[in-house]
N, C-alpha and C. Protein backbone atom coordinates (compact mmCIF):
# COMPACT_ATOMS: atom_id res chain seq x y z
N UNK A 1 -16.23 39.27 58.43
CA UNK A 1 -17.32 38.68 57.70
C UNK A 1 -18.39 38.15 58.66
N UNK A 2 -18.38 37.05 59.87
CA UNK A 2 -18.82 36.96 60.76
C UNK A 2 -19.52 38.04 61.19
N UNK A 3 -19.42 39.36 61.51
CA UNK A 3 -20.24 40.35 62.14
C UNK A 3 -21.28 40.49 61.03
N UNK A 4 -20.67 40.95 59.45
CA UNK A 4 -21.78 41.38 58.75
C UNK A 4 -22.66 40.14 58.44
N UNK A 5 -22.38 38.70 58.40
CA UNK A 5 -23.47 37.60 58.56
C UNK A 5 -24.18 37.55 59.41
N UNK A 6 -23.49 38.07 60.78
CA UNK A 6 -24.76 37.75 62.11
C UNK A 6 -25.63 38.91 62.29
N UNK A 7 -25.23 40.17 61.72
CA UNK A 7 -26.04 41.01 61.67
C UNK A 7 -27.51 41.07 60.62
N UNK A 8 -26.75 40.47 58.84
CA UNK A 8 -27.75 40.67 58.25
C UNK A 8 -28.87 38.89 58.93
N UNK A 9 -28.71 37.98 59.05
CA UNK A 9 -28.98 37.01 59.64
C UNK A 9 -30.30 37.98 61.08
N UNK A 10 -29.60 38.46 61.40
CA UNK A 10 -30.52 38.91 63.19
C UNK A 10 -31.96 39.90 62.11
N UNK A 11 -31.23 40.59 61.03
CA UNK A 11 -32.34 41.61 60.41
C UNK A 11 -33.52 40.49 59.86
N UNK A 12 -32.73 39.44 59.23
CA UNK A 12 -33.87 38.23 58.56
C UNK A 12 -34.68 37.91 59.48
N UNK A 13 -34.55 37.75 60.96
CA UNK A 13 -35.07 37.23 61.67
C UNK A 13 -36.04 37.62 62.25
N UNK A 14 -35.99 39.49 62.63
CA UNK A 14 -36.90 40.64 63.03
C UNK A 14 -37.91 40.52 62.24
N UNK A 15 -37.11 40.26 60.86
CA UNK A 15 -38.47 40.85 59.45
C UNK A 15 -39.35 40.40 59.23
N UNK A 16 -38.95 39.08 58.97
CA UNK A 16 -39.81 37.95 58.19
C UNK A 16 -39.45 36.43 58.58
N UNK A 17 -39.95 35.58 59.58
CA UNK A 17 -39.46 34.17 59.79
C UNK A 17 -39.56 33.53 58.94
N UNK A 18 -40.35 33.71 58.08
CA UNK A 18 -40.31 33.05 56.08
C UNK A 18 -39.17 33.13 56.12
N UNK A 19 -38.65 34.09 55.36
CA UNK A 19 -37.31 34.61 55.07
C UNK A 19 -36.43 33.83 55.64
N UNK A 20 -36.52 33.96 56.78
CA UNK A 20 -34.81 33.02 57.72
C UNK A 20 -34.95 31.97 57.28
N UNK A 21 -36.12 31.44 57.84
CA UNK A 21 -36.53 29.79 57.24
C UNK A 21 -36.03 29.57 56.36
N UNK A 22 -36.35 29.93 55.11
CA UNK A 22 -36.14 29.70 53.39
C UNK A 22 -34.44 29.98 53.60
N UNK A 23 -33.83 30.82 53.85
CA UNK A 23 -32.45 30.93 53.56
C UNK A 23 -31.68 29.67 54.86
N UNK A 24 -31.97 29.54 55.80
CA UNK A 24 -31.58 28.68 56.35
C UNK A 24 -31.85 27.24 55.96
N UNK A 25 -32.90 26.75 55.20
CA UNK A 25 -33.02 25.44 54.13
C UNK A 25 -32.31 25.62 53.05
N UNK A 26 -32.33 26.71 52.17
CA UNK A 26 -31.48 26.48 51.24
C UNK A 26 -30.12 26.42 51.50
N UNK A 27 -29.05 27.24 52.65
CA UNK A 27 -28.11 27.18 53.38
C UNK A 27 -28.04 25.44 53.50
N UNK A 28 -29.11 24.47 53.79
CA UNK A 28 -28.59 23.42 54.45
C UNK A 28 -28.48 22.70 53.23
N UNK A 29 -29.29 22.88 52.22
CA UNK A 29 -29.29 22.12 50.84
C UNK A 29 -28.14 22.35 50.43
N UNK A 30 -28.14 23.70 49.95
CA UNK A 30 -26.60 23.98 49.53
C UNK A 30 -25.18 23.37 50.13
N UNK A 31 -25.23 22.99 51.08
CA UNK A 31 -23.97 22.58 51.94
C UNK A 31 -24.08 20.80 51.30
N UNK A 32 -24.90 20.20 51.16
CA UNK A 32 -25.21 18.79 50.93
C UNK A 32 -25.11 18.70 49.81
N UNK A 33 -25.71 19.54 48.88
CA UNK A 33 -25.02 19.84 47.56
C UNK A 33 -23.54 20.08 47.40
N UNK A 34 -23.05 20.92 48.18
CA UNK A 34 -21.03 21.11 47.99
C UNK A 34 -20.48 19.83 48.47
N UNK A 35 -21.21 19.16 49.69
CA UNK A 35 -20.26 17.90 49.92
C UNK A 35 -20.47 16.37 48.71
N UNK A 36 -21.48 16.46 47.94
CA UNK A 36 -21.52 16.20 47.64
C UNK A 36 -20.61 15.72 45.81
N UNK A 37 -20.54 17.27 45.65
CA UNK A 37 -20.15 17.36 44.83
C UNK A 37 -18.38 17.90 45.23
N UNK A 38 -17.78 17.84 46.45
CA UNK A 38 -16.34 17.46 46.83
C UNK A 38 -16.24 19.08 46.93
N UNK A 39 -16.97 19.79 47.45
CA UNK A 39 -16.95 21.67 46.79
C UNK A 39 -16.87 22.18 48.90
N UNK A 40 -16.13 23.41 49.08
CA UNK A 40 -16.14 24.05 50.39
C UNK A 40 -17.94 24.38 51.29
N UNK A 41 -17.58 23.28 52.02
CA UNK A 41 -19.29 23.30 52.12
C UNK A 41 -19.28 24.61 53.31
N UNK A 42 -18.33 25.25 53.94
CA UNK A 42 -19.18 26.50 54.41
C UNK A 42 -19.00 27.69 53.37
N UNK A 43 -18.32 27.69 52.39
CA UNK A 43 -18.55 28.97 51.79
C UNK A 43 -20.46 28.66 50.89
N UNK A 44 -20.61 27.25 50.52
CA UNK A 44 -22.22 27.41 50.26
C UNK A 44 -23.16 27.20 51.56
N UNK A 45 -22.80 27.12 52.22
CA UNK A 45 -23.90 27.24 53.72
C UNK A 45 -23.93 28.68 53.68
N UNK A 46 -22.89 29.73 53.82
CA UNK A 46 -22.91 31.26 54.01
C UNK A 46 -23.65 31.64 52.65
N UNK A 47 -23.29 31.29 51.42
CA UNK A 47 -24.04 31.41 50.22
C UNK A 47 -25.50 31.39 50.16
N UNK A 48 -26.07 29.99 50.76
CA UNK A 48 -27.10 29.68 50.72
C UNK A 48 -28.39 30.98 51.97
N UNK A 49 -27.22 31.04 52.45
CA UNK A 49 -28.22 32.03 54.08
C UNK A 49 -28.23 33.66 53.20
N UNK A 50 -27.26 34.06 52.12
CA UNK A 50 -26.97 35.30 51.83
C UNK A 50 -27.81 35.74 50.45
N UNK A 51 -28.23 34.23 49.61
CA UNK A 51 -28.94 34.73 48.34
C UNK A 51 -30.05 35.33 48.29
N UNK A 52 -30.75 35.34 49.28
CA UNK A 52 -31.72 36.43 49.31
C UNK A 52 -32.08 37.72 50.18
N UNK A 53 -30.83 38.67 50.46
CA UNK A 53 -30.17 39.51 51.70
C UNK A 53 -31.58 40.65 50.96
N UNK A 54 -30.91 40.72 49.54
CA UNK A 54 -32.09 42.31 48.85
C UNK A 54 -33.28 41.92 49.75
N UNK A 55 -34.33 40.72 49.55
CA UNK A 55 -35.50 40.53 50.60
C UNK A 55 -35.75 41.99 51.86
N UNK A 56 -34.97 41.88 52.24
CA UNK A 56 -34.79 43.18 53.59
C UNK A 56 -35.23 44.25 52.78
N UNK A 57 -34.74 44.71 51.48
CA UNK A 57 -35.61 45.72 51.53
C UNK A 57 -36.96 45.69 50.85
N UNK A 58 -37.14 44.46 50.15
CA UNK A 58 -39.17 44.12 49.85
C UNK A 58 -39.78 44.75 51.30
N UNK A 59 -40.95 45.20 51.39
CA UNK A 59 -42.08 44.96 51.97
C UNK A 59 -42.45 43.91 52.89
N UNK A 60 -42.73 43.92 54.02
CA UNK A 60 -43.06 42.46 54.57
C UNK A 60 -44.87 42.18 53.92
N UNK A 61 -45.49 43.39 53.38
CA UNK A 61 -46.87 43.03 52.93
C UNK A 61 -46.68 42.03 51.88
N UNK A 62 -45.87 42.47 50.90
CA UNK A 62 -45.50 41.82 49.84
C UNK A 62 -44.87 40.48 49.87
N UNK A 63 -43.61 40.35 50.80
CA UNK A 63 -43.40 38.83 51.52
C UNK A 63 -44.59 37.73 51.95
N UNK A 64 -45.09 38.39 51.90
CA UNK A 64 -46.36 37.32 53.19
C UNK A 64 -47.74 37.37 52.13
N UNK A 65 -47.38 37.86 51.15
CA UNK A 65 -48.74 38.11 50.19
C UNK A 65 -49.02 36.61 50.16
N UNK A 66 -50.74 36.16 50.33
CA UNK A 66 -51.03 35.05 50.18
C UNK A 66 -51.64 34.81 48.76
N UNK A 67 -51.76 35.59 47.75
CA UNK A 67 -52.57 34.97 46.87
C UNK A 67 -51.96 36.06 45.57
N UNK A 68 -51.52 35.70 44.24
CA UNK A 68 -50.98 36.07 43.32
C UNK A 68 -50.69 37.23 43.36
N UNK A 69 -49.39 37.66 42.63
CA UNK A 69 -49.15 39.46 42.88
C UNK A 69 -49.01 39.47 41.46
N UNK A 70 -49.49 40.88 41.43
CA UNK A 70 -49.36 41.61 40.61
C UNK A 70 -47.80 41.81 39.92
N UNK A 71 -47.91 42.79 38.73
CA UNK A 71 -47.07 43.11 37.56
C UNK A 71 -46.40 43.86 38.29
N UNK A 72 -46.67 45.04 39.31
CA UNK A 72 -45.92 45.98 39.45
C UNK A 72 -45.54 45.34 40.68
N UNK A 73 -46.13 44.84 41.57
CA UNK A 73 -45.17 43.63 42.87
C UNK A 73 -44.34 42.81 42.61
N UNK A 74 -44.52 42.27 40.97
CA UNK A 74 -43.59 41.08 40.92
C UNK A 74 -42.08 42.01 40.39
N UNK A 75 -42.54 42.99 40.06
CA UNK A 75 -41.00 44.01 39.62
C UNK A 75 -40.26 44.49 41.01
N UNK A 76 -41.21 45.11 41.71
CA UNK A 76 -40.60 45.53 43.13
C UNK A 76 -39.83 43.89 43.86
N UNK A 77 -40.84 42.85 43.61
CA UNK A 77 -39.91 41.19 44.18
C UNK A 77 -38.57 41.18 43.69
N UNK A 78 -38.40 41.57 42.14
CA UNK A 78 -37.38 41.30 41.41
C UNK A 78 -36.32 41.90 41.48
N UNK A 79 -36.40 43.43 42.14
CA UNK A 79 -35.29 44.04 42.17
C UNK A 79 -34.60 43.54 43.99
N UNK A 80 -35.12 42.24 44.26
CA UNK A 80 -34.26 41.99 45.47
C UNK A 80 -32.70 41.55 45.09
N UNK A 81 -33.08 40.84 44.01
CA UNK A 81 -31.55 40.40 43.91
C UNK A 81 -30.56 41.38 43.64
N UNK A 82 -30.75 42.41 42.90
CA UNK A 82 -29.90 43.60 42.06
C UNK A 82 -29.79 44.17 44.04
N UNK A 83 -30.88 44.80 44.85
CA UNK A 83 -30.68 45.32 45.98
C UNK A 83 -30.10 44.08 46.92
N UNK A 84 -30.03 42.94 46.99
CA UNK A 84 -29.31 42.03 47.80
C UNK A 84 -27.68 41.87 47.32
N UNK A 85 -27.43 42.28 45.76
CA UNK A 85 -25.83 42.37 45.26
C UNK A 85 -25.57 43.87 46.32
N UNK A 86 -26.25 44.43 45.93
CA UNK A 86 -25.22 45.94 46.10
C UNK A 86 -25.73 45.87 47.82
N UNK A 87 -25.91 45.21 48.81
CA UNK A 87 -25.67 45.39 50.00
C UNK A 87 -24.97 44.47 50.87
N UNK A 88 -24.77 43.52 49.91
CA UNK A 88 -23.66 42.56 50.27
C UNK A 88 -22.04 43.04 49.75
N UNK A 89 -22.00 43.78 48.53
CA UNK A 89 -21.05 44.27 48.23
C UNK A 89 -20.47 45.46 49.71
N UNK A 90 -21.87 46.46 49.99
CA UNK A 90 -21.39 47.27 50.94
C UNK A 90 -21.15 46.89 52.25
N UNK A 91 -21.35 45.45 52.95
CA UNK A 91 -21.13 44.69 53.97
C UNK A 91 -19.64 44.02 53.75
N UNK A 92 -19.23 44.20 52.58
CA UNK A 92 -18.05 43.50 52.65
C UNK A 92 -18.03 42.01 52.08
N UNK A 93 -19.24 41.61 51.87
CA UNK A 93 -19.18 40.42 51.15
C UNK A 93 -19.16 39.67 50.01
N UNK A 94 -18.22 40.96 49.09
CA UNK A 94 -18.35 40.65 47.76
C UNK A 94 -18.20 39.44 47.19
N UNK A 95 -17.83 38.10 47.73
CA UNK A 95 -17.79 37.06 47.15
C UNK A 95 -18.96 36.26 47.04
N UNK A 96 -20.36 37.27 47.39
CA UNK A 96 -21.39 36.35 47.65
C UNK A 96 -22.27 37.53 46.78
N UNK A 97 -22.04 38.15 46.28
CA UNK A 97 -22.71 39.68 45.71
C UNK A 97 -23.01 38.75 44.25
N UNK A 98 -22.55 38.05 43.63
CA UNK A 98 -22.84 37.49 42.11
C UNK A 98 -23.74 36.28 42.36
N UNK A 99 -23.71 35.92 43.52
CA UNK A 99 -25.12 34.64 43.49
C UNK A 99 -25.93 35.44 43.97
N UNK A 100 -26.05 36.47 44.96
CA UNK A 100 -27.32 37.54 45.43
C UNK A 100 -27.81 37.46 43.84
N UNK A 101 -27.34 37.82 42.85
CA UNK A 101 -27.67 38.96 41.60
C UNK A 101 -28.43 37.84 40.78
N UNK A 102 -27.14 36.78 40.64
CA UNK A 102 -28.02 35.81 39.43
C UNK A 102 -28.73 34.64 39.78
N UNK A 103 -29.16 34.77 40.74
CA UNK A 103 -29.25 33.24 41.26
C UNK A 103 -31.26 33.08 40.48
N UNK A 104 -31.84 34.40 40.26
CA UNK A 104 -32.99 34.14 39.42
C UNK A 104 -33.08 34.36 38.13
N UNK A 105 -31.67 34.04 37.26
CA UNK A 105 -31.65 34.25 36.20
C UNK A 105 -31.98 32.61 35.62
N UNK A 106 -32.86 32.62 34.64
CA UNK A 106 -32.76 31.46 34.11
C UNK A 106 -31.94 31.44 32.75
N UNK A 107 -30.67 30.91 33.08
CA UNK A 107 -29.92 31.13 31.70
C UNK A 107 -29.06 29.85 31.92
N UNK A 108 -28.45 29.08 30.96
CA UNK A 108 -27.71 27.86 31.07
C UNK A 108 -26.13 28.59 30.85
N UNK A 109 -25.80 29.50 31.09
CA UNK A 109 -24.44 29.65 31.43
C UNK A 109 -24.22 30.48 32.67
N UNK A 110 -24.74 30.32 33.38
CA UNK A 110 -24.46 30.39 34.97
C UNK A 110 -23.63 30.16 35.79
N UNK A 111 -22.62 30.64 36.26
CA UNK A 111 -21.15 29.80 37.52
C UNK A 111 -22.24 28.54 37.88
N UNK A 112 -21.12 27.81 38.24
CA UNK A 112 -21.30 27.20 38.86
C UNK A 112 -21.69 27.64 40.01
N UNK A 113 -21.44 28.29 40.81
CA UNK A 113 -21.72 28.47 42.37
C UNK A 113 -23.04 28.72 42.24
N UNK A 114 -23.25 29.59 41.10
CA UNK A 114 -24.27 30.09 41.53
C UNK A 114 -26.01 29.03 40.76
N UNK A 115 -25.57 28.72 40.15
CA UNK A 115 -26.24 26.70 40.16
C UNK A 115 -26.46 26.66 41.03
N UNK A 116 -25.72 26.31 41.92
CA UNK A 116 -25.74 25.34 42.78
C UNK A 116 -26.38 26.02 43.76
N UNK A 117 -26.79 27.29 44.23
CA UNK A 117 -27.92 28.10 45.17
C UNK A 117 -28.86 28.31 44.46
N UNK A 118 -28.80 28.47 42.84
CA UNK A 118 -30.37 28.61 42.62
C UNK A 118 -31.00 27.44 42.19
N UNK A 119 -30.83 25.83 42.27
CA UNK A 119 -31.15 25.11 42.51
C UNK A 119 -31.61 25.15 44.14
N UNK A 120 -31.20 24.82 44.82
CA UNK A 120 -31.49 24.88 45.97
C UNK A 120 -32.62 25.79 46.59
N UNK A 121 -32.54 26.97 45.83
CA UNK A 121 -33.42 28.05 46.18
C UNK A 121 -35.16 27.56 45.93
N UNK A 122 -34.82 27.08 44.26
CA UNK A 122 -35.88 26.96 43.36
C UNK A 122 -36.75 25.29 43.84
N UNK A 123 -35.55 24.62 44.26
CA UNK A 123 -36.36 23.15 44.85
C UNK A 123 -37.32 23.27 46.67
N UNK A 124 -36.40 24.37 47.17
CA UNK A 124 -36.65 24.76 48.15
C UNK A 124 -38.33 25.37 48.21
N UNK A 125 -38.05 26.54 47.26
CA UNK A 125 -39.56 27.30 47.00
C UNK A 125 -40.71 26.35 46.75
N UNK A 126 -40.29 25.57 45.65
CA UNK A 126 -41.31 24.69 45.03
C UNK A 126 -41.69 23.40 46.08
N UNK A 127 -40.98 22.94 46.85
CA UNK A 127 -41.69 22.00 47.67
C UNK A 127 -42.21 22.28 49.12
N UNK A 128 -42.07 23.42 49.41
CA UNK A 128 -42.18 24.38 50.49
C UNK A 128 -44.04 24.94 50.84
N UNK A 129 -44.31 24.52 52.02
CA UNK A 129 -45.71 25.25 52.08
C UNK A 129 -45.47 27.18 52.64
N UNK A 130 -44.65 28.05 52.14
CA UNK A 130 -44.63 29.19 52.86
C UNK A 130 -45.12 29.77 51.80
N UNK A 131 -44.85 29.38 50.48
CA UNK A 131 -45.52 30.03 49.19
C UNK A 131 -47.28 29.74 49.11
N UNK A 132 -47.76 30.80 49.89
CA UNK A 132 -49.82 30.15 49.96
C UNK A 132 -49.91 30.55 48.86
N UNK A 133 -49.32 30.99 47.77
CA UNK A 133 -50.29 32.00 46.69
C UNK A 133 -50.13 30.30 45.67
N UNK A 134 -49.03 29.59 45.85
CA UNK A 134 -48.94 28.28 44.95
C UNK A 134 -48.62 27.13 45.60
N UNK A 135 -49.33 26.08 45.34
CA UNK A 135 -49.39 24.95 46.20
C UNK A 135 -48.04 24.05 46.10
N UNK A 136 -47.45 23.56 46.97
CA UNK A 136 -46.13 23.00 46.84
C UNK A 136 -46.63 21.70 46.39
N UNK A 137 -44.99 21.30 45.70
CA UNK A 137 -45.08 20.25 44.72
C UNK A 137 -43.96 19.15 45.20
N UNK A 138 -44.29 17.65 45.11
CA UNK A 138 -43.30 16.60 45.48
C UNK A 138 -42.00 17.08 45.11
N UNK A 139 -41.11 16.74 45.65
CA UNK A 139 -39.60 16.58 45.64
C UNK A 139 -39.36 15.80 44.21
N UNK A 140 -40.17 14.73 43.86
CA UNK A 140 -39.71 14.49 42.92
C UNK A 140 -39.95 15.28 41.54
N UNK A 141 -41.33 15.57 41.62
CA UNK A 141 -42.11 17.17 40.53
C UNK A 141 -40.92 17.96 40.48
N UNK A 142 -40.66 18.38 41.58
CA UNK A 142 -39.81 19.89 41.79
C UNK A 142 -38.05 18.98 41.00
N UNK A 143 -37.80 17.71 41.39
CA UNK A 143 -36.40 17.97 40.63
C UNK A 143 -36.52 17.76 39.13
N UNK A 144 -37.78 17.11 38.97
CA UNK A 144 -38.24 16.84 37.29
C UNK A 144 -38.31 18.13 36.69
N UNK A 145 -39.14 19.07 37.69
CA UNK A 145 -39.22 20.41 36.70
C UNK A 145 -37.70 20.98 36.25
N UNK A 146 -36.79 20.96 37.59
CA UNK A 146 -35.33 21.48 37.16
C UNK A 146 -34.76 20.93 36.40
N UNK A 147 -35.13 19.57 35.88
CA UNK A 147 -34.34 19.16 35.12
C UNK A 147 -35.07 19.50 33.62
N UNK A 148 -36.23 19.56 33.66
CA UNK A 148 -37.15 20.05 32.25
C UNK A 148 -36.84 21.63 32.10
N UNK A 149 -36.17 22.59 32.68
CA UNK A 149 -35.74 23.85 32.38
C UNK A 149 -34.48 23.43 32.00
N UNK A 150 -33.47 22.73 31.64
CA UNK A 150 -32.50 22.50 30.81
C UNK A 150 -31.68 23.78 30.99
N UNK A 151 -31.19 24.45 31.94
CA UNK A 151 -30.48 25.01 32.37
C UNK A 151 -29.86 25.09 33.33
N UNK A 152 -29.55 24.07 34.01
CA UNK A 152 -28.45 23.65 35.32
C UNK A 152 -27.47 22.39 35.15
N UNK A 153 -26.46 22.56 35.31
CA UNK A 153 -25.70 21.27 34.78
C UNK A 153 -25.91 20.14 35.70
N UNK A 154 -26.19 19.15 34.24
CA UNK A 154 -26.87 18.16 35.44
C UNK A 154 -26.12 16.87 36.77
N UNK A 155 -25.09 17.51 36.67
CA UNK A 155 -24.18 16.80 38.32
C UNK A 155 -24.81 17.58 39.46
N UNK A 156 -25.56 19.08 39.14
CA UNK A 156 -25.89 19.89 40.44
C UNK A 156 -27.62 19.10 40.35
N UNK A 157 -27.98 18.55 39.59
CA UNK A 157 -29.29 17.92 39.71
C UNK A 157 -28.99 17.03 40.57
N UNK A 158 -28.39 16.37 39.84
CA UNK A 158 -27.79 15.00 40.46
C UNK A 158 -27.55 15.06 41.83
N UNK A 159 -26.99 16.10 42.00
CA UNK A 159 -26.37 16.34 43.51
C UNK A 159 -27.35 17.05 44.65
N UNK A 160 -28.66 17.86 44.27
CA UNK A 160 -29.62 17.74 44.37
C UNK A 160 -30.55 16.88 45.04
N UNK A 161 -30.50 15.66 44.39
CA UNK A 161 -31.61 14.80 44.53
C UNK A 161 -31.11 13.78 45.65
N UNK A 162 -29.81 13.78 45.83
CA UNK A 162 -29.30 13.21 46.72
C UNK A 162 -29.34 14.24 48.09
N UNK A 163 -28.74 15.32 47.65
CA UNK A 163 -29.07 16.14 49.17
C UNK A 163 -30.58 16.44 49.39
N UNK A 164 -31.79 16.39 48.62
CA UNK A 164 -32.89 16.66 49.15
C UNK A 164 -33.50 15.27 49.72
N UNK A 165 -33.01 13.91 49.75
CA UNK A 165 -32.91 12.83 50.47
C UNK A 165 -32.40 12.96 51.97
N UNK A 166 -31.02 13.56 51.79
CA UNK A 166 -30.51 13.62 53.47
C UNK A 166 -31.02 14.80 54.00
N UNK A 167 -31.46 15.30 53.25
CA UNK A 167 -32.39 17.22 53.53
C UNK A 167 -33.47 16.71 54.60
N UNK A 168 -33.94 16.16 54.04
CA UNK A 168 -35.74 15.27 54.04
C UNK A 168 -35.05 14.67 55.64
N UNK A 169 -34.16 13.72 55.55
CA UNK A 169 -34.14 12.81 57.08
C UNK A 169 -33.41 13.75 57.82
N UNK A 170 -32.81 14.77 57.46
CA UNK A 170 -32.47 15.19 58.82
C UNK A 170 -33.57 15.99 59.22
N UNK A 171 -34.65 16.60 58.61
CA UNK A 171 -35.87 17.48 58.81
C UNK A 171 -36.57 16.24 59.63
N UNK A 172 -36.55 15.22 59.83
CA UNK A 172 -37.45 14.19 60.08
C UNK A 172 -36.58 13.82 61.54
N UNK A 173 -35.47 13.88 61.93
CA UNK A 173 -34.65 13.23 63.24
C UNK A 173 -34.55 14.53 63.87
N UNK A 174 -35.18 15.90 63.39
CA UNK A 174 -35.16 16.92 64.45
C UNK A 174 -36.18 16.99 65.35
């Protein structure tokens, strides 16, 4: 497992430093989120670095787009997750292939696991300046909005708002 992480990890890194960035914050959220909530905090650190693997095959034009995309870009964006399941499946990492897939589903019966990365993902995006096409929003906006989509159980909010606190100071003592 180690080889196929450090490999797809080295491809994130060639491609797009967005990309690493974003999966390496949500990786750290996610882990603060599992300890939080008493859960294996490296299987969501590896979780958190792997939910957006499909990315590799988007476009880097399309990654880096600064200003609204289109209908037929936002379909080509969308099929990262369906292409991030089925290449984590062929790396061997099928235990991480069902948060690749659903982690942009907005539906209130979701695993748990996979809560708990697309929170992370979605607080990540939203308070984040790498998105130029939409202006990032307070930490507190961004956990209000997750909690106004009424589809995440709310201990992973909860757990959330506490790891985007120790998120915040350890970003600040680096």
């Amino acid at each position: 497992m180690q080889r196929a992480l450090n490999l797809l990890l080295q491809n994130m890194s060639e491609k797009n430093a967005t990309l690493l960035t974003h999966s390496l914050n949500v990786a750290k959220l996610c882990t603060i989120i599992a300890r939080n909530l008493g859960m294996d905090e490296e299987y969501y650190y590896t979780a958190g670095l792997l939910h957006d693997a499909g990315k590799l095959l988007v476009p880097n034009a399309l990654l880096d787009k600064s200003i609204s995309i289109g209908n037929e870009e936002q379909e080509i964006l969308k099929n990262h997750s369906k292409w991030g399941a089925e290449l984590l499946k062929l790396l061997g990492l099928n235990e991480f292939s069902v948060i690749a897939l659903l982690h942009h589903q907005d539906t209130s019966d979701l695993p748990l696991p996979v809560q708990i990365v697309a929170v992370a993902d979605k607080f990540e995006a939203m308070t984040s300046l790498w998105r130029q096409y939409k202006k990032p929003v307070t930490a507190k906006e961004a956990i209000d909005e997750l909690w106004n989509m009424r589809i995440f159980h709310p201990t992973v909010i909860e757990a959330l708002a506490i790891a985007q606190a120790e998120f915040l100071t350890e970003k600040k003592t680096c």
